[in-house]
N, C-alpha and C. Protein backbone atom coordinates (compact mmCIF):
# COMPACT_ATOMS: atom_id res chain seq x y z
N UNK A 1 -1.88 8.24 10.85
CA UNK A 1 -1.05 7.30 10.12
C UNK A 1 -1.33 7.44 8.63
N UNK A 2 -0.35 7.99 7.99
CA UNK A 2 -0.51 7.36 5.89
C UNK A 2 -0.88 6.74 5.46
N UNK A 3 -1.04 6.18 4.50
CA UNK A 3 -1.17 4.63 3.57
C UNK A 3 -0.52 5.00 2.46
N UNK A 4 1.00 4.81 2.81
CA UNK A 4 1.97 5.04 1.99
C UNK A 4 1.75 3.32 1.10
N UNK A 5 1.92 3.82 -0.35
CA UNK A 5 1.92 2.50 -1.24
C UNK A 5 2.65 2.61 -1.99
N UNK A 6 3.68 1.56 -2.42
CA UNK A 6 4.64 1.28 -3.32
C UNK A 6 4.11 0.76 -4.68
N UNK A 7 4.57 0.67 -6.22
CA UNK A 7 3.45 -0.11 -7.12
C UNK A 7 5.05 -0.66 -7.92
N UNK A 8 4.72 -1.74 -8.52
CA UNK A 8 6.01 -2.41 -9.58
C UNK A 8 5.41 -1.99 -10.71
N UNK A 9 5.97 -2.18 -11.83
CA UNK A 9 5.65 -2.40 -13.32
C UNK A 9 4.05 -2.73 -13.40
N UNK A 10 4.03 -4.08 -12.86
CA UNK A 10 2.86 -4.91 -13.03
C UNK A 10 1.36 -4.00 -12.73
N UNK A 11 1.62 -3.34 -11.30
CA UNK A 11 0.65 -2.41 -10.88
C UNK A 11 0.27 -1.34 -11.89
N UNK A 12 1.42 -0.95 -12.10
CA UNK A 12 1.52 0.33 -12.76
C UNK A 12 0.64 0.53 -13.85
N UNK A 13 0.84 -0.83 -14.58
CA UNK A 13 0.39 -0.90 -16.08
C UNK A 13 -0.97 -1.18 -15.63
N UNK A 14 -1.68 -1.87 -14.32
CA UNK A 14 -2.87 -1.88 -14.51
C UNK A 14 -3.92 -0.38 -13.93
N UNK A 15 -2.66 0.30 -13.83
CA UNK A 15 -3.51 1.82 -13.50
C UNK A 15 -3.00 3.17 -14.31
N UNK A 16 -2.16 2.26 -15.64
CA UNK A 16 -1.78 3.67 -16.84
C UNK A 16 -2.52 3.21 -18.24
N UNK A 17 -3.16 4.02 -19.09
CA UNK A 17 -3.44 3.49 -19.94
C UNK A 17 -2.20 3.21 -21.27
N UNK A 18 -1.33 3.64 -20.83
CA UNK A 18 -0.43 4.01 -21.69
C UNK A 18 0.73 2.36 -21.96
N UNK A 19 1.22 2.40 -23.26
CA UNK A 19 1.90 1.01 -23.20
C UNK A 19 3.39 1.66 -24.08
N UNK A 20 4.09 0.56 -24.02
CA UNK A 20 5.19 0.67 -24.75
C UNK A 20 5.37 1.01 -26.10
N UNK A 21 6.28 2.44 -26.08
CA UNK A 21 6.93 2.66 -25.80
C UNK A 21 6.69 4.31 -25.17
N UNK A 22 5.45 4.07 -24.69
CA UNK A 22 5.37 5.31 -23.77
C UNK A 22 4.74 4.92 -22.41
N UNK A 23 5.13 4.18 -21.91
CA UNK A 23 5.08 4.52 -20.25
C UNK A 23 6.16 4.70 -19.66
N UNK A 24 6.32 5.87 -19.02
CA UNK A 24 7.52 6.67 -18.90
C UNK A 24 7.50 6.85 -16.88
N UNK A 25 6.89 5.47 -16.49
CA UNK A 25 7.03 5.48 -15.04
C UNK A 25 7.43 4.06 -14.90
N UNK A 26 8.65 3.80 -14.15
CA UNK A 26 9.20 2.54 -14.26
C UNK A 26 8.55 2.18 -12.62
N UNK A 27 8.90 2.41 -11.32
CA UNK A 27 8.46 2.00 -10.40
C UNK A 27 7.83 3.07 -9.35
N UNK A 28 6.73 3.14 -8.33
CA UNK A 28 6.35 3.84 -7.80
C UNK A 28 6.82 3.54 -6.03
N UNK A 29 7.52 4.44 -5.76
CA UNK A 29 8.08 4.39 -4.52
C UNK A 29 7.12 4.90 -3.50
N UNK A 30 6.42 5.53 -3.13
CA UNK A 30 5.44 6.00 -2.35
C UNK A 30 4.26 6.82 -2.71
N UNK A 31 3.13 6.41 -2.78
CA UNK A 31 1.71 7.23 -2.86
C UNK A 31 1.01 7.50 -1.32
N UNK A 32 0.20 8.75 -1.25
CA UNK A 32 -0.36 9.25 -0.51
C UNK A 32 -1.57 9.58 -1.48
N UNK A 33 -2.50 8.71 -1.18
CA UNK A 33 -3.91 9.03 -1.89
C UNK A 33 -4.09 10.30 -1.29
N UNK A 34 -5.08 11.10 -2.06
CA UNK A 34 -5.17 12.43 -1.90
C UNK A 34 -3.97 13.46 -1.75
N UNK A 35 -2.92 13.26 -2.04
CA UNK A 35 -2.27 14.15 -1.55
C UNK A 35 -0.82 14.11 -2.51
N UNK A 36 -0.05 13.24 -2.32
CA UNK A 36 1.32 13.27 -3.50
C UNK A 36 1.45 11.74 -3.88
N UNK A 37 2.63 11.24 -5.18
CA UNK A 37 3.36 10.17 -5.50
C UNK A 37 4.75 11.27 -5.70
N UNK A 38 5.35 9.89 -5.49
CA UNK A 38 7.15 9.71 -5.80
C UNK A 38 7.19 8.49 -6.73
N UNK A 39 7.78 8.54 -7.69
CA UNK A 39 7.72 7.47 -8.76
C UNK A 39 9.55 7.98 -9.33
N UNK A 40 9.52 6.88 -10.13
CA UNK A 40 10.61 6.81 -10.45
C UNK A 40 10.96 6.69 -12.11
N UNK A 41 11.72 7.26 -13.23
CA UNK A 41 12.08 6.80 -14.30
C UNK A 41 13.40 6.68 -14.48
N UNK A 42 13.84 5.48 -15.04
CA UNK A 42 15.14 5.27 -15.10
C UNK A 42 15.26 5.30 -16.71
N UNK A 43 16.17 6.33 -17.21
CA UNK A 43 16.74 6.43 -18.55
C UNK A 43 18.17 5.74 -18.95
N UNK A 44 17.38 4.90 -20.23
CA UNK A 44 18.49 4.15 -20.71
C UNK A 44 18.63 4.76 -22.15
N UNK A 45 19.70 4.05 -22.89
CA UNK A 45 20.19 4.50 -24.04
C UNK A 45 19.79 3.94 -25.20
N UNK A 46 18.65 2.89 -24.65
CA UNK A 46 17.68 1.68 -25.60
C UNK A 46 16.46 3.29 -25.67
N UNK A 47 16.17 3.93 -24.99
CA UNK A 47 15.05 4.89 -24.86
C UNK A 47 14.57 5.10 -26.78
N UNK A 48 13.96 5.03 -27.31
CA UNK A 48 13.35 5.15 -28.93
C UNK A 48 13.83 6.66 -29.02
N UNK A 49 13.83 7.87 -28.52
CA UNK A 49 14.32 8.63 -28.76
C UNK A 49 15.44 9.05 -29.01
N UNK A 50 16.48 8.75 -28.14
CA UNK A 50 17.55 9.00 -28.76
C UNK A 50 18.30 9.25 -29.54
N UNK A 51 17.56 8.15 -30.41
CA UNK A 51 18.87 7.97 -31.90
C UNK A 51 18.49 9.23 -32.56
N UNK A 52 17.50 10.38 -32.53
CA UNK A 52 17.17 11.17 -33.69
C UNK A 52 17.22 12.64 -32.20
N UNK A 53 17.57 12.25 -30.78
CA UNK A 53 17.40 13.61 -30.22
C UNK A 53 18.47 13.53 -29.03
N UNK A 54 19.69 14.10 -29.28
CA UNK A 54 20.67 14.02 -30.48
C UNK A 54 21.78 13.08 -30.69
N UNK A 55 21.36 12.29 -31.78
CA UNK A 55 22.75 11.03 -31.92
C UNK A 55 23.99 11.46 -31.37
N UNK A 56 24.92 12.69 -31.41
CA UNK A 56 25.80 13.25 -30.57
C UNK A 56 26.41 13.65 -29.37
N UNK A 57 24.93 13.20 -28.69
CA UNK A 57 25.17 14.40 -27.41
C UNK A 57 23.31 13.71 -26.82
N UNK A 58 23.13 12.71 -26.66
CA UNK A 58 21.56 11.87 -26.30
C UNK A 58 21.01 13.07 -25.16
N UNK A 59 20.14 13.61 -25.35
CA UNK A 59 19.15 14.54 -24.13
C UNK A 59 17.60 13.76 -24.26
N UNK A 60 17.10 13.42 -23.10
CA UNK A 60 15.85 13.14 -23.10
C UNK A 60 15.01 14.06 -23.32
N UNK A 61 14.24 14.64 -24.43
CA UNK A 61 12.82 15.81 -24.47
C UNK A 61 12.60 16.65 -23.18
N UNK A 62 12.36 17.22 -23.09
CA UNK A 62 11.79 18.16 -21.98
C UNK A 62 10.31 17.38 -22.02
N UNK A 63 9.78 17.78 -22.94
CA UNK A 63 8.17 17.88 -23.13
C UNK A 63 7.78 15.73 -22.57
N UNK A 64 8.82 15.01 -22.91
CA UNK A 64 8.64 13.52 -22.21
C UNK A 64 8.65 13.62 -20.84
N UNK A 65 9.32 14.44 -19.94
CA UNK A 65 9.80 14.47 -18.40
C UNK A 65 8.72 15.00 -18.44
N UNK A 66 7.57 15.77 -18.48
CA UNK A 66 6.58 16.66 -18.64
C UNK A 66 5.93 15.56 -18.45
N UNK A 67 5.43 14.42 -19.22
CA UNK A 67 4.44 13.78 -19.82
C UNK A 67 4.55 12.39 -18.58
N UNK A 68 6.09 12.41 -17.95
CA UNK A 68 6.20 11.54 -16.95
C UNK A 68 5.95 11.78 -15.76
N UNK A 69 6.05 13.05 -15.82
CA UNK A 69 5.05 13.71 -14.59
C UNK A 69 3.92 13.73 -14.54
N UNK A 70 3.21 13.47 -15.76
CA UNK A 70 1.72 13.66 -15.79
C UNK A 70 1.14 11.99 -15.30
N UNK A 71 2.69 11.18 -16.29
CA UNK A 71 1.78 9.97 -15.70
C UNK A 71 1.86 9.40 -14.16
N UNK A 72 2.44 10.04 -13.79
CA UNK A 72 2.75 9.79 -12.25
C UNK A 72 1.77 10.64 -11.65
N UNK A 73 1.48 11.52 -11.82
CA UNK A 73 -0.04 12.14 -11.64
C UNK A 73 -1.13 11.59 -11.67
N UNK A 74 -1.25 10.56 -12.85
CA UNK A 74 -2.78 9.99 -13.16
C UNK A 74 -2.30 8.98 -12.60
N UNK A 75 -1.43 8.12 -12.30
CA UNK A 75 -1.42 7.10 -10.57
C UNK A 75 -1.97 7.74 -9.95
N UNK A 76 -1.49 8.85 -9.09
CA UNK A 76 -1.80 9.32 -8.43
C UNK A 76 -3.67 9.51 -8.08
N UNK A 77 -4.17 10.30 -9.25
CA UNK A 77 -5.44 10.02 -9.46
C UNK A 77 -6.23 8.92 -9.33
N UNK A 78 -5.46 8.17 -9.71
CA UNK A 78 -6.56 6.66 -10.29
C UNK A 78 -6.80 6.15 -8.49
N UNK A 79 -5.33 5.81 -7.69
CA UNK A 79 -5.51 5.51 -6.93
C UNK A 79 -6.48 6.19 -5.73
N UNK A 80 -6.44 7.13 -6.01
CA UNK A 80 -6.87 8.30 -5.07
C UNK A 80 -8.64 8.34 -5.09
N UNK A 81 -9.05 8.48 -6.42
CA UNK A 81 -10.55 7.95 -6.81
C UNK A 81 -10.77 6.54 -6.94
N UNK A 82 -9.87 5.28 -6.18
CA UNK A 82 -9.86 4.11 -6.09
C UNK A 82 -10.27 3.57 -7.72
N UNK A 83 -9.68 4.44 -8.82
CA UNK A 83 -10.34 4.20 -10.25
C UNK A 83 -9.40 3.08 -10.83
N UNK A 84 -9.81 2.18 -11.69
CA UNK A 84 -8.86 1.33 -12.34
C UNK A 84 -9.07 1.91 -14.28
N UNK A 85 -8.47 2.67 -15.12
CA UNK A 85 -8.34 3.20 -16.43
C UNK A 85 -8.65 1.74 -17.10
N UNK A 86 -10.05 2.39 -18.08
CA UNK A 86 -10.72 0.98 -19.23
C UNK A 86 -10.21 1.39 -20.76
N UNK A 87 -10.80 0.32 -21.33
CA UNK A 87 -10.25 0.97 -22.70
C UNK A 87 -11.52 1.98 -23.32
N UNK A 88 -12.43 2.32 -22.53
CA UNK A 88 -13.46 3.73 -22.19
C UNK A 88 -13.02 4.95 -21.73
N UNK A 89 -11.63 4.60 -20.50
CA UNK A 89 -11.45 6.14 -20.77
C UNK A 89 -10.21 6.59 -21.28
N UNK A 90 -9.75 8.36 -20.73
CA UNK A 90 -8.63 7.77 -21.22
C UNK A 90 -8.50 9.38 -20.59
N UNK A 91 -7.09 9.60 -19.91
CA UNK A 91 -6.45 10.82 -19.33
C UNK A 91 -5.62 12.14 -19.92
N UNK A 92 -6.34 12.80 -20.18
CA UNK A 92 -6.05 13.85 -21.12
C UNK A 92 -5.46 15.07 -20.23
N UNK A 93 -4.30 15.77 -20.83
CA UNK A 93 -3.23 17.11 -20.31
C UNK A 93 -4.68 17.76 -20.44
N UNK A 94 -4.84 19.12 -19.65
CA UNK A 94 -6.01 20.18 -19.73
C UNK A 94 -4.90 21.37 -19.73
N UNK A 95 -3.89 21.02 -18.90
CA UNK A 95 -2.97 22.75 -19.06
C UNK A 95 -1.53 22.15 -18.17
N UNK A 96 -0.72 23.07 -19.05
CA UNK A 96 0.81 22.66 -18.71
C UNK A 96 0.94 24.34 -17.81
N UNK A 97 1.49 24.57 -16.93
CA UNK A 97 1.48 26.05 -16.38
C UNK A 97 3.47 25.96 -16.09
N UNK A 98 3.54 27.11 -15.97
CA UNK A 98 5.13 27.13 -15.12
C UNK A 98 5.92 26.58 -15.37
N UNK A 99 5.91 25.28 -16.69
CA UNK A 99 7.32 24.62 -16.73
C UNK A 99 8.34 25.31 -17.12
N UNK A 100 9.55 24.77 -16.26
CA UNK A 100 10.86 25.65 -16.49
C UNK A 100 11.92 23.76 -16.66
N UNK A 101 12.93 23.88 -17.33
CA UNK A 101 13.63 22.85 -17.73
C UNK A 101 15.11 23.69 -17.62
N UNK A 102 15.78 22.94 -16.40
CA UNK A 102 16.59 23.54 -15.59
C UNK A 102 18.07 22.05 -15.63
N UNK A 103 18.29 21.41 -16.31
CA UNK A 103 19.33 20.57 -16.76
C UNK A 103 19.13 19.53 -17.60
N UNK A 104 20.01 19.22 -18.55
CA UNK A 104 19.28 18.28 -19.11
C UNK A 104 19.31 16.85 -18.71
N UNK A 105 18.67 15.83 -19.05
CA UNK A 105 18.49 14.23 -18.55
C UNK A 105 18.99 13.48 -19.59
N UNK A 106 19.86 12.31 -19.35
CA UNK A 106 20.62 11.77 -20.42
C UNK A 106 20.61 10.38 -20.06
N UNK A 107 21.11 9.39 -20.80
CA UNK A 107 21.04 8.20 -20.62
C UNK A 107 21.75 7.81 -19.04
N UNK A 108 21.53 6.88 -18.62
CA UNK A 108 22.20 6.42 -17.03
C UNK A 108 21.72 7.30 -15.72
N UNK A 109 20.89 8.27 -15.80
CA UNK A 109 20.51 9.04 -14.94
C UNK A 109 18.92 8.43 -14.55
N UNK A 110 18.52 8.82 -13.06
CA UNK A 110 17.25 8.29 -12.94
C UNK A 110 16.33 9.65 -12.29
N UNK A 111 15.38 9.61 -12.85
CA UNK A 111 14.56 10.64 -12.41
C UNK A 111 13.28 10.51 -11.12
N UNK A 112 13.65 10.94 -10.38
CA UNK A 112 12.73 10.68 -9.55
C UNK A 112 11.00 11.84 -9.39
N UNK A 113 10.35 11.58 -9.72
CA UNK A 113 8.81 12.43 -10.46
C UNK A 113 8.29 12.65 -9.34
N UNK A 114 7.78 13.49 -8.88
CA UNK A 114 6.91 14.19 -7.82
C UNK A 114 5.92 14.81 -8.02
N UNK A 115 4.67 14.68 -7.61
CA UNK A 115 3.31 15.30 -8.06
C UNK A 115 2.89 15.25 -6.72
N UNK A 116 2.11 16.51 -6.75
CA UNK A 116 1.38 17.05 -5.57
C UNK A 116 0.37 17.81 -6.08
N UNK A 117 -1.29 16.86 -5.13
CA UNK A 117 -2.32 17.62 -6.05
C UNK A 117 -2.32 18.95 -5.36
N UNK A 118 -2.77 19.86 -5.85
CA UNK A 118 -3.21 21.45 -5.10
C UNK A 118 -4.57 21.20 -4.97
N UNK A 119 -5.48 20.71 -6.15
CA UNK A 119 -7.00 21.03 -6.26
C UNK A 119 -7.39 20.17 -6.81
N UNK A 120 -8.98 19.38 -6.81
CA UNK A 120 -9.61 18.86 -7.50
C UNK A 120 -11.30 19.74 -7.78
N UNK A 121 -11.32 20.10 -9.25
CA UNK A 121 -12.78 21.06 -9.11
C UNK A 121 -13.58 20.56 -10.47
N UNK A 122 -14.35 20.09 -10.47
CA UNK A 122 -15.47 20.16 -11.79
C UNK A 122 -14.50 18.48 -12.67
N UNK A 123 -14.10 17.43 -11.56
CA UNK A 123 -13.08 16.70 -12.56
C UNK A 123 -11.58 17.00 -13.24
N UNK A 124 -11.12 18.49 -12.69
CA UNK A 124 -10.28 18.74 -13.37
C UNK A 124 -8.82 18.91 -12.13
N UNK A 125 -8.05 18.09 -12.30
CA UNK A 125 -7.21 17.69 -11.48
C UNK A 125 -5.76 18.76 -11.67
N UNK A 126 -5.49 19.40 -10.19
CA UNK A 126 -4.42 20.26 -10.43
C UNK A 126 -3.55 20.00 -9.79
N UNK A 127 -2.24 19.98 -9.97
CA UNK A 127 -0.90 19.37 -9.65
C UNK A 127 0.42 20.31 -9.94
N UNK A 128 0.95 20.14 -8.69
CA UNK A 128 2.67 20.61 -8.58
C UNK A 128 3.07 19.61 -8.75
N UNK A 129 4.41 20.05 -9.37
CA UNK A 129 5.47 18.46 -10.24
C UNK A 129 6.83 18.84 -9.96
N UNK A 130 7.27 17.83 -9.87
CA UNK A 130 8.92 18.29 -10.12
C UNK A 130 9.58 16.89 -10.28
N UNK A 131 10.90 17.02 -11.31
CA UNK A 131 11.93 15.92 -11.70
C UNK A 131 13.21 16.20 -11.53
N UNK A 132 13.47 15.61 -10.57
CA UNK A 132 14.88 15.32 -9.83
C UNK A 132 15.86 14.33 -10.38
N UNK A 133 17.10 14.61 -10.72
CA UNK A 133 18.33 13.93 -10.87
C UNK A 133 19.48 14.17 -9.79
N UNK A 134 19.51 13.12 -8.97
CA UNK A 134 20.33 13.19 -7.85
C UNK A 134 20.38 14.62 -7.23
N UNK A 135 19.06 14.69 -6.65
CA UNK A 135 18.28 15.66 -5.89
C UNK A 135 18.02 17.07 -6.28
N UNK A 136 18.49 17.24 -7.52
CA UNK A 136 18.72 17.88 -8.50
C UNK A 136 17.46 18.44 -8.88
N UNK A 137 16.93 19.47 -9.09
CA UNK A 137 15.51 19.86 -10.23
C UNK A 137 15.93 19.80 -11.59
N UNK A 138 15.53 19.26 -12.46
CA UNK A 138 16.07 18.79 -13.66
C UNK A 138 14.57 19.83 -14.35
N UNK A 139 13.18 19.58 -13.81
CA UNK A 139 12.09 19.95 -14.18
C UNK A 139 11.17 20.32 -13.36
N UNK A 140 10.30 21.63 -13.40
CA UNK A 140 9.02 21.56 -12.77
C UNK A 140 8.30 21.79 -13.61
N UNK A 141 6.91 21.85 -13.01
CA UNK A 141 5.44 22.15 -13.64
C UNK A 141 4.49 21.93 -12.89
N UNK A 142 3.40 23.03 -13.38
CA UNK A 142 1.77 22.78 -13.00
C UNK A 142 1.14 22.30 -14.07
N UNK A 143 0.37 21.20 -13.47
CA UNK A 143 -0.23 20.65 -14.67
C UNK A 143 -1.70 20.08 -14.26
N UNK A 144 -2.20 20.26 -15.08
CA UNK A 144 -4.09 20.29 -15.03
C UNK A 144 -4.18 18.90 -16.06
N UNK A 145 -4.72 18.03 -15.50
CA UNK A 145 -5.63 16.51 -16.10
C UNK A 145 -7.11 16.55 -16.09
N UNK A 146 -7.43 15.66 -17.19
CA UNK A 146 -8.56 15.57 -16.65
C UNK A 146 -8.89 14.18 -17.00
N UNK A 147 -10.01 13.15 -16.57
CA UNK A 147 -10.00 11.69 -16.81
C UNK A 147 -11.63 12.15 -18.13
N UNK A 148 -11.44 11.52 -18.75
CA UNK A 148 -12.57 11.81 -20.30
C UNK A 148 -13.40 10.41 -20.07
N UNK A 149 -14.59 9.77 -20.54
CA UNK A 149 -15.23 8.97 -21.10
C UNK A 149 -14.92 8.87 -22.32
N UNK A 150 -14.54 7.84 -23.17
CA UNK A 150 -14.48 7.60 -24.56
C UNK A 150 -16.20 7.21 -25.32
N UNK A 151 -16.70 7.97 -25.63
CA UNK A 151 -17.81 8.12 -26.45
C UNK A 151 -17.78 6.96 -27.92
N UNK A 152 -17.76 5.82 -28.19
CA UNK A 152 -17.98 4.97 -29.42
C UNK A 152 -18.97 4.45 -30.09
């Protein structure tokens, strides 16, 4: 049997270190400690980016869908090492591998984030990703985390 877990906002924020206007995971639809999340981002046209990428023609960053995969990753992590993120640590990219950006994401579309660990070795957390728009690959990537101690 799984221990499939769902998380709201509320959860979320107490296992991302990240705040507004960058937490780029709106709700988490299913976790499998050790193993994958499905999370969700829903893009609106309030998004801070927009207005300057491109007022004409609104595309969400590549390199943000990247970064929303990562944070759906470090759920993934936190829950998985039963860890709750202090204002001590803090979750740092170690390596972006393979991303390919295969349509673009625009306001009214929702992305659904997929991370799957491959490996955990020496702390350094390795992950298959992918971002879906109506089942769509919009994005993949391998991506390497790692959780830091903040030294003060």
């Amino acid at each position: 049997m799984t221990n499939k877990i769902e998380m709201n906002i509320s959860e979320i924020l107490s296992h991302l270190p990240h705040r507004y206007p960058f937490v780029l995971v709106d709700r988490v639809i299913s976790i499998e400690p050790g193993k994958t999340i499905t999370a969700l981002k829903n893009v609106t046209i309030n998004e801070p980016f927009f207005p300057g990428h491109f007022p004409h023609h609104p595309v969400m960053p590549g390199v943000l869908i990247v970064e929303a995969l990562a944070q759906a990753a470090a759920i993934l992590s936190f829950k998985t090492g039963n860890h709750i993120p202090t204002e001590d640590s803090v979750y740092y990219f170690a390596g972006i591998d393979k991303a390919r950006f295969k349509k673009p994401v625009g306001p009214g579309d929702q992305i659904i984030l997929e991370a799957n660990i491959n490996r955990i070795l020496k702390g350094i957390w390795q992950y298959s990703c992918r971002a879906l728009v109506d089942d769509a690959v919009v994005a993949e990537a391998d991506i390497m985390c790692i959780l830091k101690e903040i030294k003060k």
